[in-house]
Each structure stands twice: as C-alpha cells, then as structure tokens.
PDB file of N, CA and C in Angstrom:
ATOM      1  N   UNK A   1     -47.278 -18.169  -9.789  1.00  0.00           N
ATOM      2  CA  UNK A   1     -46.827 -18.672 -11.056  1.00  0.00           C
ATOM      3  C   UNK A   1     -47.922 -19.539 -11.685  1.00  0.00           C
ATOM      4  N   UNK A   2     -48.017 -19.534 -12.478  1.00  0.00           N
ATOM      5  CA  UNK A   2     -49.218 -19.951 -13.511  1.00  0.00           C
ATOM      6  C   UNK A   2     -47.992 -21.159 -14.184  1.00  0.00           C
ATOM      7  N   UNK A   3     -48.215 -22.552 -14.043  1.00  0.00           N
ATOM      8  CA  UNK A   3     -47.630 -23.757 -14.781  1.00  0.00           C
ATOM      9  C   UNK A   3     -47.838 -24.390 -15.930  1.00  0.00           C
ATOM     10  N   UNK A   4     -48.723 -23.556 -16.860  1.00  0.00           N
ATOM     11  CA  UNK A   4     -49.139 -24.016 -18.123  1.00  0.00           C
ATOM     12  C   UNK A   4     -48.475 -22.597 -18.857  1.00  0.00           C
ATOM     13  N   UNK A   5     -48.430 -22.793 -20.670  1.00  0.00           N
ATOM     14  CA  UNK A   5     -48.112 -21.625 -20.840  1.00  0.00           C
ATOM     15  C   UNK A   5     -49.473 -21.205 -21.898  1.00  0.00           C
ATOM     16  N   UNK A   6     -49.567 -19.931 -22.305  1.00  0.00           N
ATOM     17  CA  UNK A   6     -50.906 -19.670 -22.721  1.00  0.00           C
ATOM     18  C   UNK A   6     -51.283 -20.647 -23.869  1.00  0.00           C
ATOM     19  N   UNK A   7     -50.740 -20.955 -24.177  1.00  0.00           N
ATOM     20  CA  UNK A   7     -50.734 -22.028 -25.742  1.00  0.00           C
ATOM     21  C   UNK A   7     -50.735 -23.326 -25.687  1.00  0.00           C
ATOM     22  N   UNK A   8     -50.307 -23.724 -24.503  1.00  0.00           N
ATOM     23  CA  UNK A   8     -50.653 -25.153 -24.004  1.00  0.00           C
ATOM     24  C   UNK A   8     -52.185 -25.695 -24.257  1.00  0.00           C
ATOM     25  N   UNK A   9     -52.624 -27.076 -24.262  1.00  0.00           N
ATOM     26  CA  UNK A   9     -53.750 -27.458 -23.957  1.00  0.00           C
ATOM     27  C   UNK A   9     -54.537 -26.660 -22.864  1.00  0.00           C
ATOM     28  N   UNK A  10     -56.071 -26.995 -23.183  1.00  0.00           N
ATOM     29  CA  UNK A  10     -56.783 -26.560 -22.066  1.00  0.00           C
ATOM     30  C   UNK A  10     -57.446 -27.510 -20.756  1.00  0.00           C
ATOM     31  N   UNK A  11     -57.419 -27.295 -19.893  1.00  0.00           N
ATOM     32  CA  UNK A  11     -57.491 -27.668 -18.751  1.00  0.00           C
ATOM     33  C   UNK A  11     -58.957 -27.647 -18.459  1.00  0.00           C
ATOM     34  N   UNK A  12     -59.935 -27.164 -18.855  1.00  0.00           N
ATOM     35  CA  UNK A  12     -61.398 -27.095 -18.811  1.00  0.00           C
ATOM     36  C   UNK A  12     -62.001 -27.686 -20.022  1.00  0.00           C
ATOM     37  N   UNK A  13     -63.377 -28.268 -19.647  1.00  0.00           N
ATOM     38  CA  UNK A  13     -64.431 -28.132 -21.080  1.00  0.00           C
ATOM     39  C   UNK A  13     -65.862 -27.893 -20.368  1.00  0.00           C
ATOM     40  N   UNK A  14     -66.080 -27.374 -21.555  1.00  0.00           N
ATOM     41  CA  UNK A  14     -67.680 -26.572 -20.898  1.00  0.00           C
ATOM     42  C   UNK A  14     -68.897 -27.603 -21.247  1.00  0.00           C
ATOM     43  N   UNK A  15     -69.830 -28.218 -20.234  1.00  0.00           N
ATOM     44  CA  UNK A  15     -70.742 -28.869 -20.838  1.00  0.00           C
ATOM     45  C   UNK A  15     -71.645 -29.443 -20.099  1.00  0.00           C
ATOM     46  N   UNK A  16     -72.778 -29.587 -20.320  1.00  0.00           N
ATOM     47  CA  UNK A  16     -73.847 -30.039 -18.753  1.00  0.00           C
ATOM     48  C   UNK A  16     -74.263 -31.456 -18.763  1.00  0.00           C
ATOM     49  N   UNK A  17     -72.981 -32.170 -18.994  1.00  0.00           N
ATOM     50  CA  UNK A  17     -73.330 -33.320 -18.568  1.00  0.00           C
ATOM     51  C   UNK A  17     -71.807 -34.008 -17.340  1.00  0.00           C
ATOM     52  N   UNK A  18     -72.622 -34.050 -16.342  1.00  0.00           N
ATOM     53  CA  UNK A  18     -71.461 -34.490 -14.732  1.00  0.00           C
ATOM     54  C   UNK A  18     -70.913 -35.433 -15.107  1.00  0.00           C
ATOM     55  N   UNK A  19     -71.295 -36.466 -15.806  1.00  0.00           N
ATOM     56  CA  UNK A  19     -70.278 -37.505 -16.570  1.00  0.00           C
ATOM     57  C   UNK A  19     -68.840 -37.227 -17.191  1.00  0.00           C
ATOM     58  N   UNK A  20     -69.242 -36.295 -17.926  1.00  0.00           N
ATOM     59  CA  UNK A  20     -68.228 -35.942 -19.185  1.00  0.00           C
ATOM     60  C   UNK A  20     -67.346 -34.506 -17.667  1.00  0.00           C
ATOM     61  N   UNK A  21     -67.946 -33.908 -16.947  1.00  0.00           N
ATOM     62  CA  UNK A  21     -67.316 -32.784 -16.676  1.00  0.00           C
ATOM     63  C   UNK A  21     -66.719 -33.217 -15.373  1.00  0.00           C
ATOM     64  N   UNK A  22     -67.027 -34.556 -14.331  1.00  0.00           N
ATOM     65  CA  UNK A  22     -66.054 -35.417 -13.779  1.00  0.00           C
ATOM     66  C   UNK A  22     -65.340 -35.982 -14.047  1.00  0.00           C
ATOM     67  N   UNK A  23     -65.340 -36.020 -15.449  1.00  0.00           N
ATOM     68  CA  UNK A  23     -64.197 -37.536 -16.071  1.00  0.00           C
ATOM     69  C   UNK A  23     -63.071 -36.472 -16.722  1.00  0.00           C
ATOM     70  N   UNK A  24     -63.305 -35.238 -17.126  1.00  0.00           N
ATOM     71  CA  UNK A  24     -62.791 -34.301 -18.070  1.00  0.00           C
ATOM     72  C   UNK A  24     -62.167 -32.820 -17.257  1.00  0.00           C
ATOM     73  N   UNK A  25     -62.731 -32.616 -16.558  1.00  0.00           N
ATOM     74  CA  UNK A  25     -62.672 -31.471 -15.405  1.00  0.00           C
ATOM     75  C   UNK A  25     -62.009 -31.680 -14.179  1.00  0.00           C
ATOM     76  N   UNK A  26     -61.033 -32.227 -14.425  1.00  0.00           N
ATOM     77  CA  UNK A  26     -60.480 -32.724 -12.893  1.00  0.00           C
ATOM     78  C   UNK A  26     -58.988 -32.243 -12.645  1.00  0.00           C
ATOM     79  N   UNK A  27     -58.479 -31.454 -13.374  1.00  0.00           N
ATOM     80  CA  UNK A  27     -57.510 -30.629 -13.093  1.00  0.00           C
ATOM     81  C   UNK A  27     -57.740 -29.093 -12.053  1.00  0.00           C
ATOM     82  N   UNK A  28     -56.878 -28.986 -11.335  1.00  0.00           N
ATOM     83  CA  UNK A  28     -56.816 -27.679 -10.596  1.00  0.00           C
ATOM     84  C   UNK A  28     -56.340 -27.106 -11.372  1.00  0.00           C
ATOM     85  N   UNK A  29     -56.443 -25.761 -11.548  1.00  0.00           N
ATOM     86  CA  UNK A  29     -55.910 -24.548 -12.524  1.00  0.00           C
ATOM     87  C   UNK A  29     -56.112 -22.885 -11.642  1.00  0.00           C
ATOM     88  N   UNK A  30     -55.526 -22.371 -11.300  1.00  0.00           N
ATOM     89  CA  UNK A  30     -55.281 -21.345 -10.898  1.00  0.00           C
ATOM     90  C   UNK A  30     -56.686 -20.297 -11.980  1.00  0.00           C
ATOM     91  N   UNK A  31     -57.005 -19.363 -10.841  1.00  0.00           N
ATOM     92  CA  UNK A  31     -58.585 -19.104 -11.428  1.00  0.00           C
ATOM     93  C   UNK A  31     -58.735 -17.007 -11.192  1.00  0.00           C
ATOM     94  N   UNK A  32     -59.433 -16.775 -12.154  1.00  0.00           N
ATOM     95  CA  UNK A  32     -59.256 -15.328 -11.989  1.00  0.00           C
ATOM     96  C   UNK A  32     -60.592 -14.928 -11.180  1.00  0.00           C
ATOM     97  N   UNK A  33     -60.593 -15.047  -9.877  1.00  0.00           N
ATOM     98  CA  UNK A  33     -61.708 -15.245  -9.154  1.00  0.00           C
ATOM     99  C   UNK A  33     -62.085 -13.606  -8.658  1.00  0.00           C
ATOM    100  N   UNK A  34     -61.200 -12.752  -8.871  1.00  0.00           N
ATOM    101  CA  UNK A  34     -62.201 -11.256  -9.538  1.00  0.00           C
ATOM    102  C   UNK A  34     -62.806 -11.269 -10.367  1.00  0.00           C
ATOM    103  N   UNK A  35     -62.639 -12.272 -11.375  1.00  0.00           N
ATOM    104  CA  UNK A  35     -63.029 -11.716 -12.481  1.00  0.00           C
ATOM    105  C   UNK A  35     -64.419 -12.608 -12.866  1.00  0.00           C
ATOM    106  N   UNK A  36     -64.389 -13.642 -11.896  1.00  0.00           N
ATOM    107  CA  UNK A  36     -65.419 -14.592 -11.757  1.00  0.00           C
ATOM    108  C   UNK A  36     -66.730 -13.802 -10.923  1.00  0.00           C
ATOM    109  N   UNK A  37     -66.550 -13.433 -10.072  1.00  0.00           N
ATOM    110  CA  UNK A  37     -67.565 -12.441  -9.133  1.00  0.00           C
ATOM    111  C   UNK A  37     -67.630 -11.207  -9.887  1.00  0.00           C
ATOM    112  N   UNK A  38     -66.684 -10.564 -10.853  1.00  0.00           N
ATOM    113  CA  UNK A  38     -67.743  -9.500 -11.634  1.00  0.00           C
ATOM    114  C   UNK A  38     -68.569 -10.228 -12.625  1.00  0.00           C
ATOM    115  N   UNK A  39     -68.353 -11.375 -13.091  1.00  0.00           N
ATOM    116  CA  UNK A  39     -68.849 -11.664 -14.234  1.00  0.00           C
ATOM    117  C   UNK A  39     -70.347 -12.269 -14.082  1.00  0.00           C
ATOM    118  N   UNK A  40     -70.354 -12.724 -12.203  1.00  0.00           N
ATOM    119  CA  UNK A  40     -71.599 -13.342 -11.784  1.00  0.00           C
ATOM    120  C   UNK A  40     -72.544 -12.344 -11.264  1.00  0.00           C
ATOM    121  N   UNK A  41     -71.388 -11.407 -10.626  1.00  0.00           N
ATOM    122  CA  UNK A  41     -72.729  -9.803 -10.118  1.00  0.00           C
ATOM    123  C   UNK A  41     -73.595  -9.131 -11.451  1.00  0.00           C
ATOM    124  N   UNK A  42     -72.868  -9.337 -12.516  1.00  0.00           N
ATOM    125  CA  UNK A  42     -72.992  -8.042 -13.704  1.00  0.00           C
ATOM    126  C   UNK A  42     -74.380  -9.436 -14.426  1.00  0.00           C
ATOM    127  N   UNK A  43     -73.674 -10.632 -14.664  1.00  0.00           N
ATOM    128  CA  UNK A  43     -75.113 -11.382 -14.673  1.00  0.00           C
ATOM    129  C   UNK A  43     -76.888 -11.525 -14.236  1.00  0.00           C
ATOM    130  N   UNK A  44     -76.243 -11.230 -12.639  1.00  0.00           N
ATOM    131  CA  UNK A  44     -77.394 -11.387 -11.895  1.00  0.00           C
ATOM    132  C   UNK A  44     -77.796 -10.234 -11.827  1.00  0.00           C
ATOM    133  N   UNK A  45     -77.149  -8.784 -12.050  1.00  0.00           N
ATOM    134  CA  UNK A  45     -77.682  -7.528 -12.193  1.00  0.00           C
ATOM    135  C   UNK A  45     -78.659  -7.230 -13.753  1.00  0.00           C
ATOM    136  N   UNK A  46     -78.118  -8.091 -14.621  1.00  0.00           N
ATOM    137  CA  UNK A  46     -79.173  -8.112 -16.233  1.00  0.00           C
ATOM    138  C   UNK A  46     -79.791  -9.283 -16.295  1.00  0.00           C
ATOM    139  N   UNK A  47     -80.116  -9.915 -14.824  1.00  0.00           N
ATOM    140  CA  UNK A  47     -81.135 -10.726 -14.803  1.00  0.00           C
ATOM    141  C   UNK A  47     -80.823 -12.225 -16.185  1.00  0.00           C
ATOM    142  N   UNK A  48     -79.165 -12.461 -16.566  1.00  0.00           N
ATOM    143  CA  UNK A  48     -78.586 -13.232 -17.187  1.00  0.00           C
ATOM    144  C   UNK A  48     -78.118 -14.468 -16.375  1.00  0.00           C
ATOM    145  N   UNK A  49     -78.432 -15.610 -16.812  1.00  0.00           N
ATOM    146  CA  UNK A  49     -77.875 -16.937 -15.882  1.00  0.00           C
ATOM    147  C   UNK A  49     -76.436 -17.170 -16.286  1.00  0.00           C
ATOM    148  N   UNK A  50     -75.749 -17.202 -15.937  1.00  0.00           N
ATOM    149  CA  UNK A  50     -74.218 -17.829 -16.361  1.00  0.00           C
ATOM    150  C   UNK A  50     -74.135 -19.068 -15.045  1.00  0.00           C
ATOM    151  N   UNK A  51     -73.840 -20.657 -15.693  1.00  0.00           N
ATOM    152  CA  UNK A  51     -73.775 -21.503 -14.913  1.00  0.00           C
ATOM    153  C   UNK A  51     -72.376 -21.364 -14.153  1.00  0.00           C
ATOM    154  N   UNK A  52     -72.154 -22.380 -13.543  1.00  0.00           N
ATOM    155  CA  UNK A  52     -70.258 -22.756 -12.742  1.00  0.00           C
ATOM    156  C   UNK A  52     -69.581 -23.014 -13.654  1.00  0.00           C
ATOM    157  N   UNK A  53     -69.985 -23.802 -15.048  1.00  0.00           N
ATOM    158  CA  UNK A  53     -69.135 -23.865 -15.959  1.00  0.00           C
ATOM    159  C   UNK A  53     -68.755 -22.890 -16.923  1.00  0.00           C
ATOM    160  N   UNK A  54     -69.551 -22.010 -16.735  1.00  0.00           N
ATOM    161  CA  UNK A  54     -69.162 -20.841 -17.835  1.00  0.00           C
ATOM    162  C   UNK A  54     -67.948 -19.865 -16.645  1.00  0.00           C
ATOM    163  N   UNK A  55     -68.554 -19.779 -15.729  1.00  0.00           N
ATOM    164  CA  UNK A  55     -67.918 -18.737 -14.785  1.00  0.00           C
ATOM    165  C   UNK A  55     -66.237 -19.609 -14.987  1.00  0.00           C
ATOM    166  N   UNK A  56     -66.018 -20.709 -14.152  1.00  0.00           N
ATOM    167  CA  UNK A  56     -65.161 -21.220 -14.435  1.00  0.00           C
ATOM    168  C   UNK A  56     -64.120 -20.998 -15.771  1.00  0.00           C
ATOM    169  N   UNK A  57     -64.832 -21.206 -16.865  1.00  0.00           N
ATOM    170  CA  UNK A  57     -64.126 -21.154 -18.131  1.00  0.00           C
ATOM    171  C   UNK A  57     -63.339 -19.982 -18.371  1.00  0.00           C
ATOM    172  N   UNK A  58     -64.365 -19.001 -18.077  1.00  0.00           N
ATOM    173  CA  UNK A  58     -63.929 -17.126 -17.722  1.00  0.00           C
ATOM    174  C   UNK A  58     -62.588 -17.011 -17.164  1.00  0.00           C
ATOM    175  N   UNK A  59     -63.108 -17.640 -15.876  1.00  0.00           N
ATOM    176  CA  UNK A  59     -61.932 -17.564 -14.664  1.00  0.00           C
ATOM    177  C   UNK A  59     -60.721 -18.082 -14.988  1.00  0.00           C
ATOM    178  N   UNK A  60     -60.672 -18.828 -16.028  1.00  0.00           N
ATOM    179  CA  UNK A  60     -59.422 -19.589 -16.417  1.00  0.00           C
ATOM    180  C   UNK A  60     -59.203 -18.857 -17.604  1.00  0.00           C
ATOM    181  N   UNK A  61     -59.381 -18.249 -18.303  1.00  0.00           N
ATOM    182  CA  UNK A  61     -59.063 -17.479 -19.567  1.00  0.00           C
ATOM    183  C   UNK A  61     -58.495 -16.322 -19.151  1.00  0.00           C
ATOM    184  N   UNK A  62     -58.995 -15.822 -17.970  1.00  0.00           N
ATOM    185  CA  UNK A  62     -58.854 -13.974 -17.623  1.00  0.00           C
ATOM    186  C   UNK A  62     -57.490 -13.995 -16.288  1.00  0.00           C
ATOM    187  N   UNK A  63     -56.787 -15.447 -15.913  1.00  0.00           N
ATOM    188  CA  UNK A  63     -55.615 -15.718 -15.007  1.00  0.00           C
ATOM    189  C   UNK A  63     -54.437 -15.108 -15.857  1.00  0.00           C
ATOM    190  N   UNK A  64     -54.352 -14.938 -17.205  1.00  0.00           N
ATOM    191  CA  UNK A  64     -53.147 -14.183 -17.406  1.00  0.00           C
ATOM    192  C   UNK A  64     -53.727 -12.802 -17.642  1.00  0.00           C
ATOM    193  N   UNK A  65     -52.718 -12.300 -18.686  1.00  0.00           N
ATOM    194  CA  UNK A  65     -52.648 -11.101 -19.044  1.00  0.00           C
ATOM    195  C   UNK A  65     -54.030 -10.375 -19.859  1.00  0.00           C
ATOM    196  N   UNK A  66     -54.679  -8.999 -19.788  1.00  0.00           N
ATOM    197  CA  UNK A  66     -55.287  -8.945 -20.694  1.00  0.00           C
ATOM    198  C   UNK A  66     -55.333  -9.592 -21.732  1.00  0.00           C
ATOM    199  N   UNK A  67     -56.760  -9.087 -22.450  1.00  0.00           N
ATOM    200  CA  UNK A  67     -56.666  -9.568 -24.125  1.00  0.00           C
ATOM    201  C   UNK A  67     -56.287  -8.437 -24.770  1.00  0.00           C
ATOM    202  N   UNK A  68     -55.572  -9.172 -25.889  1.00  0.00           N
ATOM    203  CA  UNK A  68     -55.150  -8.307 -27.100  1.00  0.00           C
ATOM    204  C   UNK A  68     -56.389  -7.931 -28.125  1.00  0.00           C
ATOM    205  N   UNK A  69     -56.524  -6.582 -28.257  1.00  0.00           N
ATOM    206  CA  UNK A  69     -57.184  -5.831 -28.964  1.00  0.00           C
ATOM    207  C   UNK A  69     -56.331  -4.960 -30.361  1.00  0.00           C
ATOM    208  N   UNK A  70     -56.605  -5.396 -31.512  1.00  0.00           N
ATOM    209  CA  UNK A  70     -55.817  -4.370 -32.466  1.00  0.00           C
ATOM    210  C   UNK A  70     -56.782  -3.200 -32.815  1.00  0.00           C
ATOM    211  N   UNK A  71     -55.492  -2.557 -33.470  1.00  0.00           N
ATOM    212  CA  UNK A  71     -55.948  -1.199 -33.742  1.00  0.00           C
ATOM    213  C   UNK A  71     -57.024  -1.145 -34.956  1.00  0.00           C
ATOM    214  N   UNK A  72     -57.204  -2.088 -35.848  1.00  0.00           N
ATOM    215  CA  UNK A  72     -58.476  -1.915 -36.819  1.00  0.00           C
ATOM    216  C   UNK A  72     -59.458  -2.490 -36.716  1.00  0.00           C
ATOM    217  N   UNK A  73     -59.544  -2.714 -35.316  1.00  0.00           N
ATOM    218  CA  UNK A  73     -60.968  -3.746 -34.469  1.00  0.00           C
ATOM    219  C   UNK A  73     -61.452  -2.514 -33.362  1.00  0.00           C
ATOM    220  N   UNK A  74     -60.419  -1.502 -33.180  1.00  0.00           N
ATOM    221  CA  UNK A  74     -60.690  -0.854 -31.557  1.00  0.00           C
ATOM    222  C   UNK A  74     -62.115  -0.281 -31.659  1.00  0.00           C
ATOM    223  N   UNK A  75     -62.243   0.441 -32.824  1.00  0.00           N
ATOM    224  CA  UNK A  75     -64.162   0.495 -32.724  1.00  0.00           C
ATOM    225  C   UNK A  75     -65.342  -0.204 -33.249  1.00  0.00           C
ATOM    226  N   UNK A  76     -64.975  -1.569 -33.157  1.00  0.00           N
ATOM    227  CA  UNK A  76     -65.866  -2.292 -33.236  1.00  0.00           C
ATOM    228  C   UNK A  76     -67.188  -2.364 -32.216  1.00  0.00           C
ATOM    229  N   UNK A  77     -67.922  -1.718 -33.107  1.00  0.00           N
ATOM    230  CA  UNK A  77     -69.151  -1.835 -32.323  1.00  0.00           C
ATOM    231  C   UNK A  77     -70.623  -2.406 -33.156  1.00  0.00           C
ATOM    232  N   UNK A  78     -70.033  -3.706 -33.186  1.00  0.00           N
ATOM    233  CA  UNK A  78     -71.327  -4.719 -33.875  1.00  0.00           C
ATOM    234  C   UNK A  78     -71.712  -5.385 -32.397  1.00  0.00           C
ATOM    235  N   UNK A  79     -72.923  -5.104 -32.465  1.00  0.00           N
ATOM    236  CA  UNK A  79     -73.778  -5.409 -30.617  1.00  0.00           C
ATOM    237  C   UNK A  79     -73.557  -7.035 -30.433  1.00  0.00           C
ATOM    238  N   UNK A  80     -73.273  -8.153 -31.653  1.00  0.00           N
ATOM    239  CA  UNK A  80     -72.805  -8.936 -31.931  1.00  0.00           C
ATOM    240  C   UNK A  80     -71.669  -9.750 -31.782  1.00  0.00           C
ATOM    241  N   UNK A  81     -70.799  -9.048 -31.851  1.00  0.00           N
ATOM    242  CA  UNK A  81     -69.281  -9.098 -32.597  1.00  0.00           C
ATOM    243  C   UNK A  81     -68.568  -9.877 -31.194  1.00  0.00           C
ATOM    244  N   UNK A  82     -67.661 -10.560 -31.374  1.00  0.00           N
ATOM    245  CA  UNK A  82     -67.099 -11.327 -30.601  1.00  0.00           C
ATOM    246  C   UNK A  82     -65.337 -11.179 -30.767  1.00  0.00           C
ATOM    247  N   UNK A  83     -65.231 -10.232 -31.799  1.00  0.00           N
ATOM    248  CA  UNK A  83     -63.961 -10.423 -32.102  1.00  0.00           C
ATOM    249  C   UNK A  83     -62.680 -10.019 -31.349  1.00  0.00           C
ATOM    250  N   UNK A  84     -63.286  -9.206 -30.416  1.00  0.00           N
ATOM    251  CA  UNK A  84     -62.294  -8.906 -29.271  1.00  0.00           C
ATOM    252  C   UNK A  84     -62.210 -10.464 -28.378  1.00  0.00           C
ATOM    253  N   UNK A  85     -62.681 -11.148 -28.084  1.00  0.00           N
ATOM    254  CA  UNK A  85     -63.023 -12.262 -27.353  1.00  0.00           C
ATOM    255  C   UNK A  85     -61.780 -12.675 -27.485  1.00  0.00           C
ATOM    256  N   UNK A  86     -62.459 -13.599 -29.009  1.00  0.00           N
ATOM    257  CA  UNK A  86     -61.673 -14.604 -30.095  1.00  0.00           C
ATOM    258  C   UNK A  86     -60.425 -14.481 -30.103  1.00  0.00           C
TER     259      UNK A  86
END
C-alpha cells in the first residue's frame, strides 16, 4: 500500500546541496526500484550520469501507476518534448 495519494505533497526535492537534502529528504517513501536500476543501466549504457537524487526522484514518481499519455500527443516525436513526462 502506498500511504500518500498521487496528489498529495511531495516527499522528495532534488538538489546538490546535503544541507538542504538532510533537512528536506528525510521521509521514507516506498520506491520503484525496477525502475531505478533500468534507469541507472540505460544511463551508464549512453555513457549519461544520473546522480541518487535524480534516480530517487524517478523511483518515487514511477511507485504508482503508469503515466497517462493522450491520444493527440501519442506521436509526439519532438527529440525534445517532455510532454509525456509532464
């Protein structure tokens, strides 16, 4: 069971300073830790750094359900585009 609901506050913040991410980061949160190890293999395979805080952030976004994709975005293909993310 996941104890937050998707719309709740967030439980993470992303940022490289140990000050702000000990004082701010100190909640446990249930973590999508498949989805954390593809996201660090597929990194280190395009020679891309992703820190603990990004992986983390991932891992906590990808614990529920897919993302929603609509139907006048499905071929979005701007090499850019973030809008499936968002």
């Amino acid at each position: 069971m996941i104890p937050k609901s998707r719309y709740s506050s967030v439980n993470y913040y992303i940022s490289n300073s140990d000050k702000f991410n000990n004082k701010y980061n100190d909640v446990k949160s249930k973590l999508n830790v498949e989805m954390m190890d593809y996201l660090k293999k597929e990194a280190e395979k395009h020679k891309v750094n992703v820190d603990d805080q990004m992986l983390q952030h991932i891992g906590y976004l990808f614990v529920r359900d897919a993302l929603v994709i609509y139907d006048n975005t499905i071929h979005d293909d701007e090499p850019n585009s973030t809008r499936h993310f968002e």
